[in-house]
Structure formats: C-alpha cells, structure tokens
N, C-alpha and C. Protein backbone atom coordinates (compact mmCIF):
# COMPACT_ATOMS: atom_id res chain seq x y z
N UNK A 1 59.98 8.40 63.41
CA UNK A 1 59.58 8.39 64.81
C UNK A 1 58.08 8.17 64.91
N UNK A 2 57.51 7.23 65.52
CA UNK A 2 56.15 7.03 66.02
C UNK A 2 55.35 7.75 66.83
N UNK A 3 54.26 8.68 66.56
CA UNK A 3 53.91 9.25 67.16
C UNK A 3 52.89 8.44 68.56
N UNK A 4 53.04 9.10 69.47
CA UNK A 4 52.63 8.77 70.47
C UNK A 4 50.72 9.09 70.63
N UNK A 5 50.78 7.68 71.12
CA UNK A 5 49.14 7.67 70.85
C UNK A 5 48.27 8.16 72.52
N UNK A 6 47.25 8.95 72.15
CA UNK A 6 46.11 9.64 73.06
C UNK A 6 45.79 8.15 74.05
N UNK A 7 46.00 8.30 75.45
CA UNK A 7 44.71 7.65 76.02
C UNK A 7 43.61 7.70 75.74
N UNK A 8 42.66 6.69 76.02
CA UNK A 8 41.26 6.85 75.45
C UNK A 8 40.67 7.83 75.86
N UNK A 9 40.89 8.12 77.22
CA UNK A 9 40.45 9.35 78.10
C UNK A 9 40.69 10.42 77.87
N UNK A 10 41.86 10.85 77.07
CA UNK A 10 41.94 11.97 76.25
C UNK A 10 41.87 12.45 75.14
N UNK A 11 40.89 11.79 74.66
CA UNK A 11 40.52 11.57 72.69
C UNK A 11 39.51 12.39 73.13
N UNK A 12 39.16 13.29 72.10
CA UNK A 12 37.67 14.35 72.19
C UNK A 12 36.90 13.14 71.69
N UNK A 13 35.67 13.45 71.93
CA UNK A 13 34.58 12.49 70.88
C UNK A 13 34.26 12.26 69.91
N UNK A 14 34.95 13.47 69.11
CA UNK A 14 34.86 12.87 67.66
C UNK A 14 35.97 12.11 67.17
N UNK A 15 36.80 12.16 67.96
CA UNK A 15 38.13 11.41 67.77
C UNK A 15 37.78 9.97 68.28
N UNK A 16 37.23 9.54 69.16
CA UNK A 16 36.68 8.67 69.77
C UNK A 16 35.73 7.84 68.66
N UNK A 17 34.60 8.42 68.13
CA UNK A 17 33.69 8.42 67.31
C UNK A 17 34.59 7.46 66.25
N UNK A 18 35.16 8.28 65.45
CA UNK A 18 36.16 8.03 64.27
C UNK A 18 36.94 6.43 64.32
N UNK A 19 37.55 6.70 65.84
CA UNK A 19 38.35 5.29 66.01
C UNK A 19 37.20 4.29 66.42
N UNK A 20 35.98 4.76 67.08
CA UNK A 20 35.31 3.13 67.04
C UNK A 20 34.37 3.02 65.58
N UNK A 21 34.79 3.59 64.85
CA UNK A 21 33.99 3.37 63.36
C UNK A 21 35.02 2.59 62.30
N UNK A 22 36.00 2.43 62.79
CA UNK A 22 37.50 1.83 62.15
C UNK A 22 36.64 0.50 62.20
N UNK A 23 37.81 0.11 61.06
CA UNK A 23 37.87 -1.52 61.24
C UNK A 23 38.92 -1.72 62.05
N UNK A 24 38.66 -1.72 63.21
CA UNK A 24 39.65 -2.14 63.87
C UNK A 24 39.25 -2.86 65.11
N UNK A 25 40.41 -3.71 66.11
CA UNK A 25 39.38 -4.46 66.90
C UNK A 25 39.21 -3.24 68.35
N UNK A 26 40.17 -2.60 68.34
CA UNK A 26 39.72 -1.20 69.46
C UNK A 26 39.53 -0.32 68.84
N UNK A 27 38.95 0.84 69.54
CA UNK A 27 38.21 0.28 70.92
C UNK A 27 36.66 -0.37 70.32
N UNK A 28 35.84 -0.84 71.43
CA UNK A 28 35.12 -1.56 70.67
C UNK A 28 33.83 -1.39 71.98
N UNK A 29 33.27 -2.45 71.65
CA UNK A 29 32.09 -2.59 72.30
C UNK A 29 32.02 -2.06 74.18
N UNK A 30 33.23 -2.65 74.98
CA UNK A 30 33.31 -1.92 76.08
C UNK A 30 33.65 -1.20 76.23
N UNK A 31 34.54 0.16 75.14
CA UNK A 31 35.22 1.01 76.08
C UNK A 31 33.53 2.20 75.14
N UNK A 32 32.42 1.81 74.56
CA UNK A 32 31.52 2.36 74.16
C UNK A 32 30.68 2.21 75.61
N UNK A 33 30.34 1.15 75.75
CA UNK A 33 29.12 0.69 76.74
C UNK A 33 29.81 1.64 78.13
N UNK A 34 30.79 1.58 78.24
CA UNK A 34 32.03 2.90 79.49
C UNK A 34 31.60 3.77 79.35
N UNK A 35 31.55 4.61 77.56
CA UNK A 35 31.50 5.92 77.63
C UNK A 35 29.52 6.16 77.68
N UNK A 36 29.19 5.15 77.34
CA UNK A 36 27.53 5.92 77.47
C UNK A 36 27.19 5.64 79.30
N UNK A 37 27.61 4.81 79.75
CA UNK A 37 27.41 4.72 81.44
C UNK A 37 27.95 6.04 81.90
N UNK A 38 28.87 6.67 81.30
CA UNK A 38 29.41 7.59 82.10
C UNK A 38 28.74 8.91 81.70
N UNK A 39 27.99 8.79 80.49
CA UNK A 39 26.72 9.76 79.87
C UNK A 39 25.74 9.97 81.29
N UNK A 40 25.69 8.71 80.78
CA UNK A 40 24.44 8.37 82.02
C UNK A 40 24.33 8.97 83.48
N UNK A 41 25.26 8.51 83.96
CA UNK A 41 25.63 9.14 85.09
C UNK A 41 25.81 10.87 85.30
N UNK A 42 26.54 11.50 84.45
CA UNK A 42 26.10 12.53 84.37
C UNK A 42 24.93 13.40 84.12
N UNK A 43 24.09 12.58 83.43
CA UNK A 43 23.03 12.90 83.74
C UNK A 43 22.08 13.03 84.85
N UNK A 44 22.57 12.03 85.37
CA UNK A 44 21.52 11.68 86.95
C UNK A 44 22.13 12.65 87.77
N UNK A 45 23.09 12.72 87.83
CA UNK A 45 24.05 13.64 88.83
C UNK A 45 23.45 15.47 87.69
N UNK A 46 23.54 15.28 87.10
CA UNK A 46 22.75 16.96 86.61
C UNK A 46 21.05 17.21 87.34
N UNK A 47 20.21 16.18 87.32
CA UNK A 47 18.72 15.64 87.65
C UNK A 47 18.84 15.82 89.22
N UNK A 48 19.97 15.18 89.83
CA UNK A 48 19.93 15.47 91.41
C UNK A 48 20.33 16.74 91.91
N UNK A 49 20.94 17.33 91.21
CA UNK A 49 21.24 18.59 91.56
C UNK A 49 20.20 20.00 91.08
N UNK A 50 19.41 19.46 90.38
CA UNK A 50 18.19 20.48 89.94
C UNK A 50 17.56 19.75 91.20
N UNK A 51 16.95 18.33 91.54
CA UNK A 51 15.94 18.26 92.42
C UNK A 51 17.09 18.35 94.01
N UNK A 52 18.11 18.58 94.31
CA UNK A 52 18.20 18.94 95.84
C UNK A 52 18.13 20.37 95.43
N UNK A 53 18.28 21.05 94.64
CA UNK A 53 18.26 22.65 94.90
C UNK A 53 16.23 22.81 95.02
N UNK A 54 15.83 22.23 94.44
CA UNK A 54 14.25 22.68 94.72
C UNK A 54 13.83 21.68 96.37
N UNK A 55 14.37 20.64 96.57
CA UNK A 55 14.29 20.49 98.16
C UNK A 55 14.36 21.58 98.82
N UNK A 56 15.84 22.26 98.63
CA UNK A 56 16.43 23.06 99.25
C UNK A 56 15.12 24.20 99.60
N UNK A 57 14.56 24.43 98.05
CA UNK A 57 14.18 25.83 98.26
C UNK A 57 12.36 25.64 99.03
N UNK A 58 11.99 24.41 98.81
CA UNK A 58 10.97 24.39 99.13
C UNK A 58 11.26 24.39 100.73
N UNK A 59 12.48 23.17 101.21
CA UNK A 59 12.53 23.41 102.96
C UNK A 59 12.65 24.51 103.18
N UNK A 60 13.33 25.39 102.75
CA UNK A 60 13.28 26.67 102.94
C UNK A 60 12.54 27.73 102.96
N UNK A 61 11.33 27.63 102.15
CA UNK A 61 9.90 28.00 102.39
C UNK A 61 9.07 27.27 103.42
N UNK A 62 9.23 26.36 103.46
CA UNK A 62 8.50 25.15 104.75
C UNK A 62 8.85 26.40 106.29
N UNK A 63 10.23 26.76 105.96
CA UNK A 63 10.78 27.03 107.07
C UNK A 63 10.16 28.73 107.67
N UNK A 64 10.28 29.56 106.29
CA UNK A 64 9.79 30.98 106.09
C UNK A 64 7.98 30.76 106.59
N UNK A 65 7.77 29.79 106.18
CA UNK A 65 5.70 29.73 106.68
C UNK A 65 5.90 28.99 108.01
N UNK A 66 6.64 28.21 108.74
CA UNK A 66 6.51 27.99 110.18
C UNK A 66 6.87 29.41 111.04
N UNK A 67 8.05 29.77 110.26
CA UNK A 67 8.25 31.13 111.17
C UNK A 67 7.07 32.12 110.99
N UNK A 68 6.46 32.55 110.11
CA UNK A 68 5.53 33.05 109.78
C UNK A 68 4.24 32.80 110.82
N UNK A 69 3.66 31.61 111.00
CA UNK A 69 2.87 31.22 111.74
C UNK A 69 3.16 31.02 112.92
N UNK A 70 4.63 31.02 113.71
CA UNK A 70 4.79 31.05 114.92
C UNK A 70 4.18 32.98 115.38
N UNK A 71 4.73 34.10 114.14
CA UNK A 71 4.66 35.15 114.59
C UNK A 71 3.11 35.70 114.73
N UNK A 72 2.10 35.18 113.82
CA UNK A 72 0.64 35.02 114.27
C UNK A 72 0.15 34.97 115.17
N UNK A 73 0.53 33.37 115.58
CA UNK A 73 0.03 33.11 116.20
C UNK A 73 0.96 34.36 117.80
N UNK A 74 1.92 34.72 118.25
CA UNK A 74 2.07 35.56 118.92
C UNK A 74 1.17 37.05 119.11
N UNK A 75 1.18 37.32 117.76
CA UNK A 75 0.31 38.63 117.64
C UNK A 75 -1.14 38.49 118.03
N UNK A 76 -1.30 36.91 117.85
CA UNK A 76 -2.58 36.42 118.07
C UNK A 76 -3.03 36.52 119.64
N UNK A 77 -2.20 35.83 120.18
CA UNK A 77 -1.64 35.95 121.79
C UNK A 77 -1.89 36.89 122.75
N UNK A 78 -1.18 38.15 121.78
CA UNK A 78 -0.84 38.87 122.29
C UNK A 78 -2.62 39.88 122.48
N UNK A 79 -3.26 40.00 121.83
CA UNK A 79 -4.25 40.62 121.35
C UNK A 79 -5.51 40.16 122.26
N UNK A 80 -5.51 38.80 122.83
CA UNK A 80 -6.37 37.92 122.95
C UNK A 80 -6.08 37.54 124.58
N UNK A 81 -4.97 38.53 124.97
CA UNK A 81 -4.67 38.31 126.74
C UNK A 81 -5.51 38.98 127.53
C-alpha cells in the first residue's frame, strides 16, 4: 500500500528543507520563493503590529496631555475671574 503523501502546506520545515535538498524536480525553486514571501510577510505584519500598538499608545498620551491642558487651563480660568 502507498503511503499517502503530505501537502506541501503540511510538511514541517524540516521536512520541507529535506525534500527541496533532493534530487528531485519538486518542490523547487517556486514553492521556495512562496515559502520565503510568506516569511516575509509575516514579518511585516509582526513590525505593524509593534508600530500600531505604539501609535496607539502615543495617541493615547496625545489624548491624556490635551485633557490635561484643557483642565489648566480651567483652573486657570477659574482663579483669574
């Protein structure tokens, strides 16, 4: 009986590794250039999510020093009637 072979998508990487080090004609040059784009991408998508969380936190300080300076300037207001 023939054992039934992994999608590429479900080969770990060293399994992956192994079969594109074969002499063989798969997988080969594109389903490599696939898996490092998709490196890639995870990466950028890790990079955007560190820089929207420091957006986040800086608008969010932007936001804590306007409120801050609205209440000043009240106390300021208030002192100065």
């Amino acid at each position: 009986m023939q054992e039934k072979r992994k999608k590429i998508v479900e080969r770990t990487i060293k399994e992956f590794m192994t079969e594109l080090g074969a002499k063989k004609p798969a997988p080969g040059g594109g389903s490599a250039i696939a898996l490092t784009a998709a490196i890639g991408a995870s990466l950028l998508q890790m990079v955007s999510n560190f820089s929207l969380k420091n957006l986040d936190a800086e608008q969010e300080g932007d936001a804590r020093s306007f409120r801050r300076d609205q209440r000043d300037q009240e106390t300021t207001n208030k002192l100065y009637r």
